[in-house]
Every structure is written in C-alpha cells, then in structure tokens.
C-alpha atoms as a PDB file:
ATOM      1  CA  UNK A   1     -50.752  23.223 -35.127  1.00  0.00           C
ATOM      2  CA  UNK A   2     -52.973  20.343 -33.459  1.00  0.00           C
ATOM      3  CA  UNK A   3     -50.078  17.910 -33.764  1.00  0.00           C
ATOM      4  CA  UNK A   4     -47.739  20.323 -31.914  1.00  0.00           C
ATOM      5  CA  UNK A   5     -50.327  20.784 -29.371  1.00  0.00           C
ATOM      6  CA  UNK A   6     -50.187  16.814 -29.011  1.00  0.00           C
ATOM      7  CA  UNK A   7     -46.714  16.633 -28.666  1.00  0.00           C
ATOM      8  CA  UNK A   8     -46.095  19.283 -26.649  1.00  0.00           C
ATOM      9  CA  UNK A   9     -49.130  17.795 -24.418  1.00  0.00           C
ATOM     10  CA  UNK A  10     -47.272  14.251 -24.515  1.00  0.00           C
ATOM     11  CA  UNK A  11     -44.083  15.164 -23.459  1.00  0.00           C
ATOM     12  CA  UNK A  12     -45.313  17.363 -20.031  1.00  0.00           C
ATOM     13  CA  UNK A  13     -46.945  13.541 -19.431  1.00  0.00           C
ATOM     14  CA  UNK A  14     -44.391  11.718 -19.603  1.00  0.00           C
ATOM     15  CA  UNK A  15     -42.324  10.935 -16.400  1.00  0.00           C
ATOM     16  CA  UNK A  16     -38.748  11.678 -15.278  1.00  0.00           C
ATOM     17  CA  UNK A  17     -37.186   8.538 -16.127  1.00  0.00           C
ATOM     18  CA  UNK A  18     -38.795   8.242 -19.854  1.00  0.00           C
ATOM     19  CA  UNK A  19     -37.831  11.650 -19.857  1.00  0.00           C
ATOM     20  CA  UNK A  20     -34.145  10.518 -18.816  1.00  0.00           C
ATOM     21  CA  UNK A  21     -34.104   7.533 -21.419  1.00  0.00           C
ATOM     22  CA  UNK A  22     -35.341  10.247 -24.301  1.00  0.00           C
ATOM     23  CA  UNK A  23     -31.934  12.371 -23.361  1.00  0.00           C
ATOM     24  CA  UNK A  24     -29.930   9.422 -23.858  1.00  0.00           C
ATOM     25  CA  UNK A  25     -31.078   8.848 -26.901  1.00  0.00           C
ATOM     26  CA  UNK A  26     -30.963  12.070 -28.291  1.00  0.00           C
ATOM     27  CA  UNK A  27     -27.048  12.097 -26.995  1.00  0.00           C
ATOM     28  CA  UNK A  28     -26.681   8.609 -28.534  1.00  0.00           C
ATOM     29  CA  UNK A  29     -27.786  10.013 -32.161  1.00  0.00           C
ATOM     30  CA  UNK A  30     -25.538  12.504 -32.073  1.00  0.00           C
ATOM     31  CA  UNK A  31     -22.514  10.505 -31.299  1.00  0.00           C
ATOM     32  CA  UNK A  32     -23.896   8.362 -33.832  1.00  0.00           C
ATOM     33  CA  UNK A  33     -24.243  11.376 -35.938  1.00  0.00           C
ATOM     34  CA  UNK A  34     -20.461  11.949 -36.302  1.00  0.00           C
ATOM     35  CA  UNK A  35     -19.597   9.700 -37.976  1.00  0.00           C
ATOM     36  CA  UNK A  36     -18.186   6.572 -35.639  1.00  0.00           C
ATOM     37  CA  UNK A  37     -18.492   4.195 -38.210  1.00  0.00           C
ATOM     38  CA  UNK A  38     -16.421   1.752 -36.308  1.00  0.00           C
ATOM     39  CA  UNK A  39     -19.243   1.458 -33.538  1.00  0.00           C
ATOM     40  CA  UNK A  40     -22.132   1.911 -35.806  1.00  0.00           C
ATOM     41  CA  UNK A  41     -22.688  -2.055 -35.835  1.00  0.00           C
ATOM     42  CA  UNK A  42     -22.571  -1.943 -31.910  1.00  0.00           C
ATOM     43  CA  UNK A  43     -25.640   0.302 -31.299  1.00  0.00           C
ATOM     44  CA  UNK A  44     -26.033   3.769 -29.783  1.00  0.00           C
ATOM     45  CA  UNK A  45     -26.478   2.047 -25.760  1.00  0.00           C
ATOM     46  CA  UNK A  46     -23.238  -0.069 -25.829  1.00  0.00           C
ATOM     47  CA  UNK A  47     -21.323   3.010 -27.049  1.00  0.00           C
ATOM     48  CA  UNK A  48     -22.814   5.334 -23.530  1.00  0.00           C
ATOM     49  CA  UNK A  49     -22.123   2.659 -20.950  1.00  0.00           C
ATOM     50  CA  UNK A  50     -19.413   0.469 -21.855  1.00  0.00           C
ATOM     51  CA  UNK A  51     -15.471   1.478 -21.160  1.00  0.00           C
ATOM     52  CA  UNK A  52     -12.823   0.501 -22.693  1.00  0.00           C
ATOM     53  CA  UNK A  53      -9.395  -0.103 -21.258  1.00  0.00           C
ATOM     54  CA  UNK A  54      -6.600  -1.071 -22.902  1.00  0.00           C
ATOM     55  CA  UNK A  55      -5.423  -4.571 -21.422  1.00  0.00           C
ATOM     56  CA  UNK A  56      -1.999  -4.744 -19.262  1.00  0.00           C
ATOM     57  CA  UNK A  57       0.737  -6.099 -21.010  1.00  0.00           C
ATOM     58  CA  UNK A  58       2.863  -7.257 -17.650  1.00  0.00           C
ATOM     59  CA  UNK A  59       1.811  -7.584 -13.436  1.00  0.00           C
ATOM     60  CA  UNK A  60       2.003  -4.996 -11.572  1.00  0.00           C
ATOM     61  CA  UNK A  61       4.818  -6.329  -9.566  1.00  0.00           C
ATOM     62  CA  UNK A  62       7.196  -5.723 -12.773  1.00  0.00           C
ATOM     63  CA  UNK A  63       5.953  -2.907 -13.670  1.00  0.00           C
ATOM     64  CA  UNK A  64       5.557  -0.824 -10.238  1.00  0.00           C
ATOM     65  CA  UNK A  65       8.787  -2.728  -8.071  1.00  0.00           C
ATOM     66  CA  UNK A  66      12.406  -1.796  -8.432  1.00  0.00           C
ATOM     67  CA  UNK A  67      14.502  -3.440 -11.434  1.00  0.00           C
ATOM     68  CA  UNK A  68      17.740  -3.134 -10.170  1.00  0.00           C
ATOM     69  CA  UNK A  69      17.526  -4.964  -7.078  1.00  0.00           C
ATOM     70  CA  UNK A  70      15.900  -8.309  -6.353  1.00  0.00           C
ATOM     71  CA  UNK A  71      15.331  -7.730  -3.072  1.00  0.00           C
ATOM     72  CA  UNK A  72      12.283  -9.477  -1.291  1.00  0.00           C
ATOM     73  CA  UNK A  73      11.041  -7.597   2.126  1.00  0.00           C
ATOM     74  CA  UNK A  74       8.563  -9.867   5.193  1.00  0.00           C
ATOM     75  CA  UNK A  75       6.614  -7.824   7.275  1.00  0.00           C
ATOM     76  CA  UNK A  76       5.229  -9.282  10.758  1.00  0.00           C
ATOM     77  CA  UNK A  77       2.892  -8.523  13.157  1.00  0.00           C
ATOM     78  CA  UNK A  78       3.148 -10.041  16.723  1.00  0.00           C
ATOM     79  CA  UNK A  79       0.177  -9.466  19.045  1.00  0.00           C
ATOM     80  CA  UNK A  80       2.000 -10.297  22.550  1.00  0.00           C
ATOM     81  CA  UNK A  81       0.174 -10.928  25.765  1.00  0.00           C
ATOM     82  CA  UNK A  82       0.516  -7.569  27.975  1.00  0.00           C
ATOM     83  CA  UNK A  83       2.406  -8.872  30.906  1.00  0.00           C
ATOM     84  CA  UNK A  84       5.540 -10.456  27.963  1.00  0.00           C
ATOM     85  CA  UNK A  85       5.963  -7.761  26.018  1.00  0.00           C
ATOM     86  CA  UNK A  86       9.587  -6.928  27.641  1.00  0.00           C
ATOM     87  CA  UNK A  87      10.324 -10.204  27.716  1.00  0.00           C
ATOM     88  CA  UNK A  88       9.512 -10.950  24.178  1.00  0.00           C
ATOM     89  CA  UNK A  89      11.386  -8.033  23.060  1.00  0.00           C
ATOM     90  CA  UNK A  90      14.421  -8.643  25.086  1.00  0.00           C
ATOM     91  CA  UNK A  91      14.421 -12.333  22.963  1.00  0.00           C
ATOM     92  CA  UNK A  92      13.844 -11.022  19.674  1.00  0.00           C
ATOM     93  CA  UNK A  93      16.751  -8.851  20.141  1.00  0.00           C
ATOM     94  CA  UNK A  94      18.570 -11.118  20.843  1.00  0.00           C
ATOM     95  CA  UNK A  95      17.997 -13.743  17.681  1.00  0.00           C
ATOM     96  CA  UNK A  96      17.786 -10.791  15.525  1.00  0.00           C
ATOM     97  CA  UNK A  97      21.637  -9.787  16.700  1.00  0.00           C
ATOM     98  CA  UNK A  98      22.779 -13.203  15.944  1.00  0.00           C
ATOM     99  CA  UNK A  99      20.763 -14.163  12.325  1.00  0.00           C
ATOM    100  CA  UNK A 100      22.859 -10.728  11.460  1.00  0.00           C
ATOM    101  CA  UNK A 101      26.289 -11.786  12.438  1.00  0.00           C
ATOM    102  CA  UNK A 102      25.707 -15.400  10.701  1.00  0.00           C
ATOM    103  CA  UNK A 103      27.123 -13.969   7.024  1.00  0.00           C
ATOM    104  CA  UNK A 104      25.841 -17.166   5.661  1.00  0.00           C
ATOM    105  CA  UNK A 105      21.498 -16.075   6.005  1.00  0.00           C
ATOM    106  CA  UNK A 106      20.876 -13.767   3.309  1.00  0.00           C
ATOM    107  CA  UNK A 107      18.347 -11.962   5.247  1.00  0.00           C
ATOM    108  CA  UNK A 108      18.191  -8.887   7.722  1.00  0.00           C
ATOM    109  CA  UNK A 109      16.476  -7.305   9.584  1.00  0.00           C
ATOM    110  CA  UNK A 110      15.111  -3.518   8.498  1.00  0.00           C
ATOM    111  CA  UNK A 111      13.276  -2.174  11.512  1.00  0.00           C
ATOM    112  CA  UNK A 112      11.393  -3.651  14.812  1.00  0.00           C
ATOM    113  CA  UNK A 113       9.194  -1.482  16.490  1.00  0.00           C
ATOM    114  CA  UNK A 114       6.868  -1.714  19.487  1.00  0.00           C
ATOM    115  CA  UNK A 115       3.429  -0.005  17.850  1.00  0.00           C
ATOM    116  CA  UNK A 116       2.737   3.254  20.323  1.00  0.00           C
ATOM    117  CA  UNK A 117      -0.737   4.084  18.760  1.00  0.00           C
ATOM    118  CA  UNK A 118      -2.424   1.599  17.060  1.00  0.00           C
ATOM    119  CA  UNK A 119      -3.045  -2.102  18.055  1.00  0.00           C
ATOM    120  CA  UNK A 120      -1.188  -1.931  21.375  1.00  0.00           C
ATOM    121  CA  UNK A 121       0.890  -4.617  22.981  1.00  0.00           C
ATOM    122  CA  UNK A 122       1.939  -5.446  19.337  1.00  0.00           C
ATOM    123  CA  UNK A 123       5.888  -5.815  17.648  1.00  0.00           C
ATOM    124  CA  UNK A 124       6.227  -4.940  13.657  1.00  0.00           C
ATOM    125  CA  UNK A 125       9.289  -6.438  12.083  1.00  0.00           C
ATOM    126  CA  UNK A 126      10.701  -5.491   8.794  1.00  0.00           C
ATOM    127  CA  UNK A 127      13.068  -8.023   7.008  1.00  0.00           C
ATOM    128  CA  UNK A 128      15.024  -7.935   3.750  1.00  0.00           C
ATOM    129  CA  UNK A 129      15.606 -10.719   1.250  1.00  0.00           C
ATOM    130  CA  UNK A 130      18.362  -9.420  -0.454  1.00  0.00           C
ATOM    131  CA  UNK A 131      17.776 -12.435  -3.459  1.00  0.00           C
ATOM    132  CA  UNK A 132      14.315 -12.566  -3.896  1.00  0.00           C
ATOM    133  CA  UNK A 133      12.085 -15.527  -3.431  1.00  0.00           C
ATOM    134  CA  UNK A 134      14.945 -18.182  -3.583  1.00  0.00           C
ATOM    135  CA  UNK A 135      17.013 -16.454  -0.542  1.00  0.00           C
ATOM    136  CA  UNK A 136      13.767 -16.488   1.338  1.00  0.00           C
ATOM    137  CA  UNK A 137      13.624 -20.219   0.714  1.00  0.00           C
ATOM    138  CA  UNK A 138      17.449 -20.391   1.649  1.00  0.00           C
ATOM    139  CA  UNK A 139      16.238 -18.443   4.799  1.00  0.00           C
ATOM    140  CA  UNK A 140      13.792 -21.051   5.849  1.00  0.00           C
ATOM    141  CA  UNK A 141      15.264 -24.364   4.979  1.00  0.00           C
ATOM    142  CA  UNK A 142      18.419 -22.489   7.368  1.00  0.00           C
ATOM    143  CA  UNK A 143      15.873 -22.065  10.357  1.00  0.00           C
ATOM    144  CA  UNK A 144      14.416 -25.253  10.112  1.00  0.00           C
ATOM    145  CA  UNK A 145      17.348 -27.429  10.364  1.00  0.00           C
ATOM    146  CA  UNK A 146      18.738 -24.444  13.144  1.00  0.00           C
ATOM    147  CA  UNK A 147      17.559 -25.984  16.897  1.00  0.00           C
ATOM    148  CA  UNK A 148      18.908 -22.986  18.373  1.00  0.00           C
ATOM    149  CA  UNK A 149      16.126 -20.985  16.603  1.00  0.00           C
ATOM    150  CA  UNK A 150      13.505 -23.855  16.876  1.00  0.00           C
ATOM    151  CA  UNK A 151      13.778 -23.739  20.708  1.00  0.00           C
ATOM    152  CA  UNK A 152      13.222 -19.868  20.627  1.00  0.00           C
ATOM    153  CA  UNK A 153       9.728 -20.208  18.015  1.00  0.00           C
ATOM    154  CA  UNK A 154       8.939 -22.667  21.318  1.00  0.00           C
ATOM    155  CA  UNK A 155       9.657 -19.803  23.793  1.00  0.00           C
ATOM    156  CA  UNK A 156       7.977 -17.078  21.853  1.00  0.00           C
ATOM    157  CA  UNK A 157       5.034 -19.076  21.001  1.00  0.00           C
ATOM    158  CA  UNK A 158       4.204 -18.634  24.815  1.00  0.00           C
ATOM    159  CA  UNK A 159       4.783 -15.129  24.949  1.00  0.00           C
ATOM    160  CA  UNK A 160       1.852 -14.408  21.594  1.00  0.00           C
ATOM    161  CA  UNK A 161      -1.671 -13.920  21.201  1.00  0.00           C
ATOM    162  CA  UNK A 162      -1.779 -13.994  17.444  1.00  0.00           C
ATOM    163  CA  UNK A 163       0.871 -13.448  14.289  1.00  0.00           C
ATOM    164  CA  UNK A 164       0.279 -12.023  10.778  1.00  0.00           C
ATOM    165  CA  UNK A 165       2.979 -11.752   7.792  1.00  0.00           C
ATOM    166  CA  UNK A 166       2.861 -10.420   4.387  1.00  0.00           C
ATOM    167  CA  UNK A 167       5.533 -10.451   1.465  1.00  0.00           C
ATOM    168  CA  UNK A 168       6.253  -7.090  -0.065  1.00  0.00           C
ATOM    169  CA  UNK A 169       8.015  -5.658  -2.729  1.00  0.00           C
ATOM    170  CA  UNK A 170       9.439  -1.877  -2.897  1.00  0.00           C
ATOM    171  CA  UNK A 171       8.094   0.830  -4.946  1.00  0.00           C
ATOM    172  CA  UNK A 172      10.765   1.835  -7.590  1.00  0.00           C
ATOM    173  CA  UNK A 173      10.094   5.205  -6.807  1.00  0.00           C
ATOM    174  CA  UNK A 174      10.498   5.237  -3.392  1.00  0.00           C
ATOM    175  CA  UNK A 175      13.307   5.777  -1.278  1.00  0.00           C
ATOM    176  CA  UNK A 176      15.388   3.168   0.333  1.00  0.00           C
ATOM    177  CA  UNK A 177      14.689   1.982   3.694  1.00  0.00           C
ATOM    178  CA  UNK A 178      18.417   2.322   5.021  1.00  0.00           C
ATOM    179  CA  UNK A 179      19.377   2.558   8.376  1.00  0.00           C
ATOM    180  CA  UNK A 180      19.073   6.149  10.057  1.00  0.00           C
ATOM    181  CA  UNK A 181      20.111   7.417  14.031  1.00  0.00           C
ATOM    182  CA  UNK A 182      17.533   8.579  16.496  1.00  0.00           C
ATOM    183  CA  UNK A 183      15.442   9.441  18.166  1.00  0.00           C
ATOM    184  CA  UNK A 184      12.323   9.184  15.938  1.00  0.00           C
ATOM    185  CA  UNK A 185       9.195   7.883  15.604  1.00  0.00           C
ATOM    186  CA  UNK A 186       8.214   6.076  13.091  1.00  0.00           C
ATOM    187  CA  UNK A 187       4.320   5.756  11.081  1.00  0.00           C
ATOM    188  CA  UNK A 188       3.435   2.660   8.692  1.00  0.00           C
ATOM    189  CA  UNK A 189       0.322   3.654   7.103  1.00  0.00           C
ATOM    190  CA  UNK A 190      -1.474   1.067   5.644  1.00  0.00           C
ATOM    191  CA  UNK A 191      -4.018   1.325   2.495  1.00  0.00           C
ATOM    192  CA  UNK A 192      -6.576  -1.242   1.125  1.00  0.00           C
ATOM    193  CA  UNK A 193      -6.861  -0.197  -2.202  1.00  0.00           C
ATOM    194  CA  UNK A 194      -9.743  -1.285  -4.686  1.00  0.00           C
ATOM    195  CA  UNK A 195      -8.581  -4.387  -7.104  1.00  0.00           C
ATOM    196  CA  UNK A 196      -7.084  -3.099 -10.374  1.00  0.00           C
ATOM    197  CA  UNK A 197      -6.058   0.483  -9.104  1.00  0.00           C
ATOM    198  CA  UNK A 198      -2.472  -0.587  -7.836  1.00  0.00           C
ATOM    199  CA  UNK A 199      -0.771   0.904 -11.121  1.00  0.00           C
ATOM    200  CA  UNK A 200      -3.347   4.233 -11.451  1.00  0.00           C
ATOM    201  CA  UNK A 201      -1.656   4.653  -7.291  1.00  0.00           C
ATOM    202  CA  UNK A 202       1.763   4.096  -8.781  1.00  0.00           C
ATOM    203  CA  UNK A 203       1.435   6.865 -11.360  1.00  0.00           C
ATOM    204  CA  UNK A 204       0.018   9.125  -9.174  1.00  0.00           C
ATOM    205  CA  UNK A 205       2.775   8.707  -5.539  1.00  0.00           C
ATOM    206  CA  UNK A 206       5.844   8.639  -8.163  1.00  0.00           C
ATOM    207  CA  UNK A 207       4.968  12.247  -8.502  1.00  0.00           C
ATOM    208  CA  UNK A 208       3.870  12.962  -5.537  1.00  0.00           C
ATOM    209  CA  UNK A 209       6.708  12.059  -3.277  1.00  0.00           C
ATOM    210  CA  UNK A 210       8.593  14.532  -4.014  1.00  0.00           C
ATOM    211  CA  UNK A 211       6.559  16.591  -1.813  1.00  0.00           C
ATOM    212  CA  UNK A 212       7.899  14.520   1.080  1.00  0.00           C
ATOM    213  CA  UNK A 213      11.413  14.743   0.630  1.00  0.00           C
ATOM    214  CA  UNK A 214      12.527  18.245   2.702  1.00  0.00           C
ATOM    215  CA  UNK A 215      12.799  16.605   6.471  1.00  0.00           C
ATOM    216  CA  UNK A 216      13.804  13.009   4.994  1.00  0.00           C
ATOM    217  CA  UNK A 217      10.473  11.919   6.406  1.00  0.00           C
ATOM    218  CA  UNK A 218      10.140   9.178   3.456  1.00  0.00           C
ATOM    219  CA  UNK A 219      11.719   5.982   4.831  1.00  0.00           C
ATOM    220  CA  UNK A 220      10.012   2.896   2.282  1.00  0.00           C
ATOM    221  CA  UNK A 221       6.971   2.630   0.311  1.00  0.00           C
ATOM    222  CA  UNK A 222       5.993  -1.426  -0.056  1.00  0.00           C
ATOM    223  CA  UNK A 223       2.609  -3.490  -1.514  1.00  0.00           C
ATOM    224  CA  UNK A 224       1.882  -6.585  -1.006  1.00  0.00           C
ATOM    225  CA  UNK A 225       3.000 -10.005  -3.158  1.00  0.00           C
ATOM    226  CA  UNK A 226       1.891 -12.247  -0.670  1.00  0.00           C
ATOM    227  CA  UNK A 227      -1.017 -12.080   2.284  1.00  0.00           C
ATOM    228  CA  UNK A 228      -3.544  -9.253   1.606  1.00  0.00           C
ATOM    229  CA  UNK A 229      -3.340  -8.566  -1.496  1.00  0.00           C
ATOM    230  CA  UNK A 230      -3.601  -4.613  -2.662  1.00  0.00           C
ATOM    231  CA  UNK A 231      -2.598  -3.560   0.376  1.00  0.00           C
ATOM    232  CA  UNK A 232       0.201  -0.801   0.250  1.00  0.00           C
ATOM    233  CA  UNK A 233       2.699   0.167   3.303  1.00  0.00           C
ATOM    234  CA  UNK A 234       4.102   3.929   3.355  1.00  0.00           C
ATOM    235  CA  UNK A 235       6.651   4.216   6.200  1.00  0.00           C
ATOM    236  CA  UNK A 236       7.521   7.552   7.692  1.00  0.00           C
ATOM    237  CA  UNK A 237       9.733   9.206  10.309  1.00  0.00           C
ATOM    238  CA  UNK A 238       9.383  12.161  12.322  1.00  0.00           C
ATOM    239  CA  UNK A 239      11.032  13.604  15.910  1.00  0.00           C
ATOM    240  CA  UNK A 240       7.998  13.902  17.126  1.00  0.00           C
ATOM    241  CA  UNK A 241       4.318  13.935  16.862  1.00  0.00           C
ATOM    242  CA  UNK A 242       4.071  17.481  16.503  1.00  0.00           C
ATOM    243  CA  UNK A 243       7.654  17.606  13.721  1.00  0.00           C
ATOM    244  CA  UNK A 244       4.429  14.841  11.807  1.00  0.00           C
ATOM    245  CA  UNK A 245       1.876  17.520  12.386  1.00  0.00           C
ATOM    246  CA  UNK A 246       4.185  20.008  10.523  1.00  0.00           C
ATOM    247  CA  UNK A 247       5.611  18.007   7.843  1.00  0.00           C
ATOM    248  CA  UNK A 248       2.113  16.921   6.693  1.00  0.00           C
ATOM    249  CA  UNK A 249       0.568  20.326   6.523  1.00  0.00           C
ATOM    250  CA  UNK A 250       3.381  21.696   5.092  1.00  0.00           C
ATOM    251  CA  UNK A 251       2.751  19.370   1.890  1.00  0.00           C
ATOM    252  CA  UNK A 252      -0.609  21.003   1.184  1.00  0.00           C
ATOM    253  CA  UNK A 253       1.542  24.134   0.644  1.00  0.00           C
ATOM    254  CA  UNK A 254       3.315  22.385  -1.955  1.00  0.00           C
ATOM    255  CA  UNK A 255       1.514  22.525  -5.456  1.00  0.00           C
ATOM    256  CA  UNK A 256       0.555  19.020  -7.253  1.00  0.00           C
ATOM    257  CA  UNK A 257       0.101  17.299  -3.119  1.00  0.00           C
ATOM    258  CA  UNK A 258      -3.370  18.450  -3.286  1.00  0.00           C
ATOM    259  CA  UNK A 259      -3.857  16.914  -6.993  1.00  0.00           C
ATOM    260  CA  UNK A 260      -2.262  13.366  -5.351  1.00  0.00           C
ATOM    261  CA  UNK A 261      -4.885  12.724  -2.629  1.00  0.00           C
ATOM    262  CA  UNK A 262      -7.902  14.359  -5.185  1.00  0.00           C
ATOM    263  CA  UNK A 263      -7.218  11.228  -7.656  1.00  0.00           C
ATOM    264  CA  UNK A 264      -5.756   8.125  -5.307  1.00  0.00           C
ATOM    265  CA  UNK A 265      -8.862   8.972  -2.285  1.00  0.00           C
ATOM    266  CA  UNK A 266     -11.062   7.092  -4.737  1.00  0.00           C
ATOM    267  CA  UNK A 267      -8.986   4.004  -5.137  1.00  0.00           C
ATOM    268  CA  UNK A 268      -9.135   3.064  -0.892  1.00  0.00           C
ATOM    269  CA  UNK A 269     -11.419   1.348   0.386  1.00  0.00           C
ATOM    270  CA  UNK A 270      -9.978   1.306   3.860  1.00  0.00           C
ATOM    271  CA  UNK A 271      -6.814   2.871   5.763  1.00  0.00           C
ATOM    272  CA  UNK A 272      -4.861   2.729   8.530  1.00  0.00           C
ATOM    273  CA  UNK A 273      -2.118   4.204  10.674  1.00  0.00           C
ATOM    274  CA  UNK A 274       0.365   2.973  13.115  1.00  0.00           C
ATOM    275  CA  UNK A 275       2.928   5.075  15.619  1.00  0.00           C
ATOM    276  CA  UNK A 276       5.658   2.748  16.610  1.00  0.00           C
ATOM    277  CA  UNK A 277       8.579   3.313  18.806  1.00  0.00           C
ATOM    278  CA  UNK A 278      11.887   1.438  17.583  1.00  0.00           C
ATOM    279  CA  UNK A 279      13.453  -1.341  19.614  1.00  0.00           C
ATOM    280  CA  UNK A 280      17.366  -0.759  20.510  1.00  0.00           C
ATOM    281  CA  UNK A 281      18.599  -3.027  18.066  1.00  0.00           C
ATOM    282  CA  UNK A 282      16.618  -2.114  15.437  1.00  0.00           C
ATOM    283  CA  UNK A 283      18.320  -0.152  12.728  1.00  0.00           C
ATOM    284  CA  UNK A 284      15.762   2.071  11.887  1.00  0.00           C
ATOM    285  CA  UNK A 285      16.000   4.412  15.041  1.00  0.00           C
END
C-alpha cells in the first residue's frame, strides 16, 4: 500500500516532458512486444523516429517525362525596359517567323506572351526541341555561326533589363501544348516544390487532371531539367478572367480535386502566377 502511495506520489512530480519520454517508452515496449524481431537489435528509439523509404531505382526525369517523344522545351523570361516593349516585340516576331520557315533548325517556337499580371513589362517564350539535348546543341552551334541573328541579340540586348531561361521537360500525363485559335488568355503557374517531392506531385496531378479537361483549359504541364531546379510550370487557357474564375471553382465540385491540393499543398514551398496576353505570331492564341 505504502509503495503505491510512493508511486502514485512520484509520478504527479514528475514534469510534462519526463512524462512525455515515459509514453514513448511504454509505446516502444509494445511495438517491441509484438514480436519485430527484425528490429529488436536496433532498439525501441530508432524504431519511433526513423523512416524508411525505399530508394529510387531511376531520376525523376525518366520516370515522370514522356517516353515517346524526345522532345526538349526552353522557357525565357525577358524583363524589357518600359518605353521598348513594342519595339522588342515587333523584332522578336519577326526572328521567330523566320527560325520557323528555316526547315533546317529543329526548334520552334510554342507560345510568346506579353505577361498582363505578374512581373509587368516582361515577354515569356516557349520553345520546342523536337530531339532532345543534341537538337538544342544543333540549335545553338546554327545561331552562332548565323550573323543575321547575332546582329539582332545586339539590338535586343538594348531593348532588356534582365533575362532568365530554364530547360523543361513535359509531364507524360499532361496534355500537349499544340497550337489553339483565340482569343484567350493564358496563366503559367509556377511551383517551388520541396527537394525529393517531384515524383509524390507526379502521382498525385496524373489523377488529378482529369478534373481540368471539360473547357480544354489544360494547355502543358513542364518541370525543370535545367535552371531552378524543382520548379514545375502548369499552363492554362481561359476567354477570360471571369471563364478562369469558373473553371477553377467548378473543379472543387468535382470529387478527388479536393483530395489533389489536400496532399501536394505540403510539398510547395513557394508559388506563383502569371496572366499573359499572346503576341500575334505566337501560336498559342
């Protein structure tokens, strides 16, 4: 009776966090308790905090990009100078119109927008590889030796503030970026995602796009190979900003969207979304 008295004396003394460690041991007897005889000779505390994941057999580029193409996608940023922005448009367009009637480049060009909301005074280009990494490298030893071209990098070099550029592949589970008429506007929302998550946000948007399918909205889903890396570009259409409104509340409706953003909220660690108006040549309008 006195030694129950003790104990039950002792343990209203003792404070939260011994309290805490005796629960963990308790817990880590049990486990113990049921026989894991392959962990025995690891001890109770390695068995509560340590997690095991199975290591990946491939990259995530193989495992999360599309097989039966080897196509290779740039995407730029241009931060122009206010007062050039028509100007440097009205060039682009015009080097963009001739790279695609030269059948000897094996690039082309995807999309160019002027961003509406967002960074303003800025120009997002989309360009295809359709080869991979050695058509890029085709690409560039082309341009180099092309004075034509080296005299306009001269010009537009006077007409920028700053330039970015980032090497993507395509989700194999996304749609196709292919040409579409207009008018539309377009959205590139961009996510930082946590190292190591890229394949847990593959699993998850391969079922969830689906749920973006009934206006056609889905125009390419890209992450990055080169430049920031775990960075992830979904790119969207819509009429307007109010057909966007409706499209994206109209998912929640849907059942399994709501499931998407509860698991791939955790892997971001930033995000970010552009409006962008197409150029007139671009062939994404």
């Amino acid at each position: 009776m006195i030694c129950k008295m003790a104990a039950a004396t002792w343990s209203l003394k003792i404070s939260k966090s011994q309290q805490l460690l005796l629960c963990r041991y308790r817990l880590g007897s049990a486990i113990y308790s049921r026989g894991c005889a392959s962990e025995s000779k690891k001890g109770w505390l390695q068995s509560l905090f340590v997690h095991k994941v199975d290591p990946r057999k491939d990259a995530h580029s193989n495992l999360l990009s599309k097989k039966e193409s080897s196509n290779l996608y740039k995407i730029q940023f241009h931060n122009v100078k206010p007062e050039c922005l028509q100007e440097y448009n009205s060039l682009s367009a015009e080097v963009q119109s001739r790279l695609h009637s030269d059948q000897d480049y094996p690039c082309e060009i995807v999309g160019s927008w002027n961003t509406w909301y967002g960074e303003q005074d800025q120009a997002v280009h989309l360009w295809r590889y359709s080869g991979g990494y050695p058509a890029l490298t085709k690409s560039l030893n082309m341009l180099r030796d092309n004075k034509e071209y080296t005299e306009f990098r001269k010009e537009r070099s006077k007409m920028l503030i700053s330039r970015r550029n980032q090497l993507l592949l395509e989700f194999s589970f996304w749609n196709e970026p292919l040409p579409r008429a207009g008018p539309n506007i377009y959205e590139l929302r961009t996510y930082r995602l946590k190292p190591g998550t890229m394949i847990e946000w593959g699993n998850n948007w391969a079922r969830a796009i689906q749920h973006r399918q009934e206006n056609e909205e889905a125009v390419g889903g890209f992450f990055t190979q080169i430049g920031d890396l775990y960075l992830v570009h979904h790119l969207w259409a819509y009429k307007d900003l109010q057909s966007r409104a409706e499209t994206r509340n109209s998912a929640w409706l849907k059942a399994g969207w709501d499931e998407n953003v509860y698991y791939t909220v955790p892997l971001i660690r930033s995000m970010e979304s552009r409006i962008m108006i197409p150029l007139k040549n671009s062939p994404l309008q």
